[in-house]
Protein backbone atom coordinates (compact mmCIF):
# COMPACT_ATOMS: atom_id res chain seq x y z
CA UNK A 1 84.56 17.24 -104.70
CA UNK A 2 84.98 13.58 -104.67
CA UNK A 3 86.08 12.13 -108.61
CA UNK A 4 85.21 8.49 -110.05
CA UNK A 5 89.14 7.26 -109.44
CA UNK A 6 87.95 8.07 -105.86
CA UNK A 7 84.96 6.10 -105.83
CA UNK A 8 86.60 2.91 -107.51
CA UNK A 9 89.71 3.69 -104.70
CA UNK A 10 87.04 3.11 -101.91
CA UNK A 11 85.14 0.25 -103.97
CA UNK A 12 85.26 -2.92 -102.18
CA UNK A 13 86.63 -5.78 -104.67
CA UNK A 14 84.06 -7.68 -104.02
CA UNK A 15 81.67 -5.20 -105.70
CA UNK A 16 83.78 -4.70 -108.77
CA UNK A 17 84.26 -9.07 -108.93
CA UNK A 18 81.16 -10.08 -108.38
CA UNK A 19 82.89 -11.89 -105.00
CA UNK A 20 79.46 -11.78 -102.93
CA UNK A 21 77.57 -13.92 -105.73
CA UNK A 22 79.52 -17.19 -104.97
CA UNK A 23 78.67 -15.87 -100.98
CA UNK A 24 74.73 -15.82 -102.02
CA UNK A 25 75.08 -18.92 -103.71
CA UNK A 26 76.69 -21.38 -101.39
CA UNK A 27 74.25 -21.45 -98.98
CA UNK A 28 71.89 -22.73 -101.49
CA UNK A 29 73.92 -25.10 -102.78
CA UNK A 30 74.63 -26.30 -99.12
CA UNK A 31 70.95 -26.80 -98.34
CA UNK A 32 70.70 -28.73 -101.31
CA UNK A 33 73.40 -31.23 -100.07
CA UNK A 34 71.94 -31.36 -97.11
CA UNK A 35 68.24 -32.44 -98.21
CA UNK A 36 70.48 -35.02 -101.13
CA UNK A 37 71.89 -36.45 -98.00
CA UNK A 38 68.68 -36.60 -95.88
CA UNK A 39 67.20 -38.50 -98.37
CA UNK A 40 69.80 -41.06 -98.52
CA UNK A 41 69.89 -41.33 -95.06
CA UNK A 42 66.04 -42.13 -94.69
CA UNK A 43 65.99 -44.40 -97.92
CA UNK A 44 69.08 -46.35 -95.97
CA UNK A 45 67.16 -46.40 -92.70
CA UNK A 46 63.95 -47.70 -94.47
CA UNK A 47 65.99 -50.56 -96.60
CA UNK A 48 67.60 -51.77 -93.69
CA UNK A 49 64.35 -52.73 -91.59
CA UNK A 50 64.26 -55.51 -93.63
CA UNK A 51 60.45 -56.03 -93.54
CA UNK A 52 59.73 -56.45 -96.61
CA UNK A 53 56.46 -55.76 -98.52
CA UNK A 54 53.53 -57.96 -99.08
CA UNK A 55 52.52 -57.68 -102.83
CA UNK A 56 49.40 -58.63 -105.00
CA UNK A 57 50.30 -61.80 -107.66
CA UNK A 58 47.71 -63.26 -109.72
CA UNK A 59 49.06 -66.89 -108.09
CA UNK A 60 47.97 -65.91 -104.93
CA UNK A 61 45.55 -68.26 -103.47
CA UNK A 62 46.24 -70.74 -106.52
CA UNK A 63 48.44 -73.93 -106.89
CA UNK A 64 51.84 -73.07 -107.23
CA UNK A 65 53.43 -72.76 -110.75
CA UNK A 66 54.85 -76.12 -112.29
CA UNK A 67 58.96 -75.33 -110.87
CA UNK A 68 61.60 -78.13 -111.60
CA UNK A 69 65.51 -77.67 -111.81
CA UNK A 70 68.88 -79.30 -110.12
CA UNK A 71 70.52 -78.37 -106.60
CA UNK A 72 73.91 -77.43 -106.29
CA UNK A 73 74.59 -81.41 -104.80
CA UNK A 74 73.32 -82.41 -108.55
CA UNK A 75 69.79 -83.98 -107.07
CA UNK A 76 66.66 -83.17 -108.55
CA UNK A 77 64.07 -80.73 -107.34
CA UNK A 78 60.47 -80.42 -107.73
CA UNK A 79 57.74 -78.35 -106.38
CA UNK A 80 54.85 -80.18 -106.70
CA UNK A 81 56.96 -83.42 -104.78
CA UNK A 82 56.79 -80.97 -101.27
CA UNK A 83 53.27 -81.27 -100.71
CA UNK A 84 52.49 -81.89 -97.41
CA UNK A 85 55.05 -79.65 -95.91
CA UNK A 86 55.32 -75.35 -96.05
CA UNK A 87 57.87 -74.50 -98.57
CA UNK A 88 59.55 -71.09 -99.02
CA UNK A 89 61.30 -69.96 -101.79
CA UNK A 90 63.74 -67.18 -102.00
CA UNK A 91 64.69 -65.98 -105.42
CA UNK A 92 68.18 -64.61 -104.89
CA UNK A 93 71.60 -63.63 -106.95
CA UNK A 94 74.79 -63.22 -105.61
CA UNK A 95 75.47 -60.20 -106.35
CA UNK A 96 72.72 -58.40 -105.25
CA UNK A 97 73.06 -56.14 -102.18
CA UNK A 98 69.67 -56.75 -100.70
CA UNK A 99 70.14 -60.75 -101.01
CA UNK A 100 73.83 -60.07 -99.14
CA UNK A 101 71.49 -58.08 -96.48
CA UNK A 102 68.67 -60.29 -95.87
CA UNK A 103 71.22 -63.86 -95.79
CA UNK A 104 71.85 -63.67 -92.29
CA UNK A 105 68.11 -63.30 -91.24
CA UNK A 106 67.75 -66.34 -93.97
CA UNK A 107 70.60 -68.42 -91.77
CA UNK A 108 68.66 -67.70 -88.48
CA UNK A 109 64.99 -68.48 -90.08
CA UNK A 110 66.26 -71.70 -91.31
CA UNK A 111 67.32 -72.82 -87.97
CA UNK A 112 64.67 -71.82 -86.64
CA UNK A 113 62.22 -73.96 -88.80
CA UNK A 114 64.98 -77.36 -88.61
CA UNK A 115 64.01 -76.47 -85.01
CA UNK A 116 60.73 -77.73 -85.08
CA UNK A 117 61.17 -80.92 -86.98
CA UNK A 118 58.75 -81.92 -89.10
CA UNK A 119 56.56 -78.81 -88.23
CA UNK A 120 59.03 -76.37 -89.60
CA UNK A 121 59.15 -75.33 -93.16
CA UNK A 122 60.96 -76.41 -95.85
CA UNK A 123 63.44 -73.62 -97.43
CA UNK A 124 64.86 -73.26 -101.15
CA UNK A 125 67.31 -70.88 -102.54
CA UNK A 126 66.27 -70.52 -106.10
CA UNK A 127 69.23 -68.95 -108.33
CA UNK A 128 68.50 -65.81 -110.80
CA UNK A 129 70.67 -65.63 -113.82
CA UNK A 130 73.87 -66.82 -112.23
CA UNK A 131 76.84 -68.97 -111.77
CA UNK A 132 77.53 -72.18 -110.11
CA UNK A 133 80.76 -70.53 -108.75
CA UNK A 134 79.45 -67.59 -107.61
CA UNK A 135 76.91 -68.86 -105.97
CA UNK A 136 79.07 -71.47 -104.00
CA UNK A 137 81.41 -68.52 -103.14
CA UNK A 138 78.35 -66.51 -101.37
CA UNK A 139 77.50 -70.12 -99.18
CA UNK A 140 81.10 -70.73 -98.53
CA UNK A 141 81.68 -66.86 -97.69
CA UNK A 142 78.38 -66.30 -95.74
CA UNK A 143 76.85 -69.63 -94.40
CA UNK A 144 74.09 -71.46 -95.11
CA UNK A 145 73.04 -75.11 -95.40
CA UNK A 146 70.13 -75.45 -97.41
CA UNK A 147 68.74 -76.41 -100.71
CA UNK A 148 69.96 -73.77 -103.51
CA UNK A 149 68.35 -74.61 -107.02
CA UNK A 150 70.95 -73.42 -109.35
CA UNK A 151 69.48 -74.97 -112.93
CA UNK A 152 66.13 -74.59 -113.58
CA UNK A 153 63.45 -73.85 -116.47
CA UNK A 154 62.77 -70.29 -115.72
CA UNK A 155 60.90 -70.72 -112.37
CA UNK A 156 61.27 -66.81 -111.72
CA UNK A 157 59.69 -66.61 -114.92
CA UNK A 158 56.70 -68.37 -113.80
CA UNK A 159 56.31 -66.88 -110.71
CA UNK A 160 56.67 -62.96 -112.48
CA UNK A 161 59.94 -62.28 -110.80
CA UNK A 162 61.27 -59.40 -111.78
CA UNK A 163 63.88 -58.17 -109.29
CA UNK A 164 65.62 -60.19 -106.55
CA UNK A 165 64.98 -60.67 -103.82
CA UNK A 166 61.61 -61.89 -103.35
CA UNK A 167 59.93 -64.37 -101.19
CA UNK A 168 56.93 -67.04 -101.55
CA UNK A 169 55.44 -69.27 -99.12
CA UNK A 170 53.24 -72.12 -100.29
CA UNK A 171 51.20 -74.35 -98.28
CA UNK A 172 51.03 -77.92 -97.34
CA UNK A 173 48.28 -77.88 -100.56
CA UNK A 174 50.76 -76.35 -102.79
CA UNK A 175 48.93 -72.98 -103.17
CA UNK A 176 50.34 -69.94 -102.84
CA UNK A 177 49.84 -68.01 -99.86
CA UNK A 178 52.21 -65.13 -99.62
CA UNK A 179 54.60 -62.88 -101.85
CA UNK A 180 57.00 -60.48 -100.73
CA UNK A 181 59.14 -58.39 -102.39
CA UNK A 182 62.30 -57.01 -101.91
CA UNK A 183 64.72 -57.76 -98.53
CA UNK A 184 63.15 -59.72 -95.80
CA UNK A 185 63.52 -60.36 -91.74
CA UNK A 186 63.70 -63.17 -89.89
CA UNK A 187 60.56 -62.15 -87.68
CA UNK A 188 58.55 -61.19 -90.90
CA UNK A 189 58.68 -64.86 -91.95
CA UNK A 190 58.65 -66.27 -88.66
CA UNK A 191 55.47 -64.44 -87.80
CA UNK A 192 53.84 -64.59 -91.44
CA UNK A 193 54.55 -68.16 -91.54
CA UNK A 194 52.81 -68.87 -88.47
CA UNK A 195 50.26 -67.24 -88.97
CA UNK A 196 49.52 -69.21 -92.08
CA UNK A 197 49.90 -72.20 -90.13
CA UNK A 198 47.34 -70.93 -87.81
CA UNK A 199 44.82 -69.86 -90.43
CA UNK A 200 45.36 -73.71 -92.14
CA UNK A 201 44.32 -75.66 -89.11
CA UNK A 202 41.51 -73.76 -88.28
């Protein structure tokens, strides 16, 4: 006849722990690492296409917002003085990781458009709620030789931007034509742009 010190003898420890519960657990808590890191991995792949996203704006298809304020070189800037040419503005901060991203498609766009002479576009950096020196450290550090407005009266303000970066493009008129929001390519503007130009002498 078999006693209960026997049956505790032959007992696995496990049994008597509770040792198989962190077993039944770990896979589950493994699976849910694994979909954490999926989603990581498709929200990286998806930021760093660096399309961009057209989106809606009351000032589309209207003159552009009154937007004065001082370059970095201490001249003067004003919108409504670049009629006649495209102008694109790029709200930007130094700091922020999609404006570090999207710099480098900015450098090769630029050049592109200083390409075409007088055909090409006219570019601004327009500073968000920084400083002189960090913005200079970002040219210095990444390249870059265009027109950065670094004071100015709120001109994100009146063209309702909220988060950096974002990207307008106003005709020859000075109405707005395009808004988008968040990092953008080099071939997004390039193509966008021409486009436009295509649709305004037609």
């Amino acid at each position: 006849m078999t006693d209960a010190s026997d049956i505790v003898e032959s007992a696995p420890d496990s049994e008597l722990t509770g040792g198989d519960r962190p077993r039944a657990v770990a896979p589950w808590v493994a699976l849910g690492i694994a979909v954490v890191m999926i989603g990581l991995f498709v929200l990286l792949v998806g930021a760093d296409t660096g399309g961009g996203e057209d989106a809606d704006s009351p000032l589309l298809s209207r003159p552009a917002p009154e937007a004065v304020g001082s370059l970095l070189d201490g001249s003067n800037f004003d919108l409504s003085q670049r009629k006649g040419s495209w102008v694109v503005l790029n709200f930007f901060r130094a700091d922020c990781a999609p404006c570090i991203a999207e710099h480098p498609d900015l450098v090769s766009f630029v050049e592109q458009q200083e390409a075409l002479g007088t055909d090409g576009a006219e570019f601004y950096s327009i500073v968000v709620n920084d400083s002189r020196d960090d913005v200079e450290e970002f040219f210095d550090k990444r390249g870059g030789d265009w027109p950065v407005v670094l004071e100015h009266e709120q001109i994100d303000v009146a063209f309702g931007v909220a988060l950096v970066p974002e990207t307008w493009i106003i005709d020859p008129s000075g109405i707005v034509r395009v808004r988008v929001i968040s990092r953008v390519s080099e071939q997004t503007l390039s193509v966008t742009l021409q486009q436009l130009r295509e649709a305004y002498a037609a």
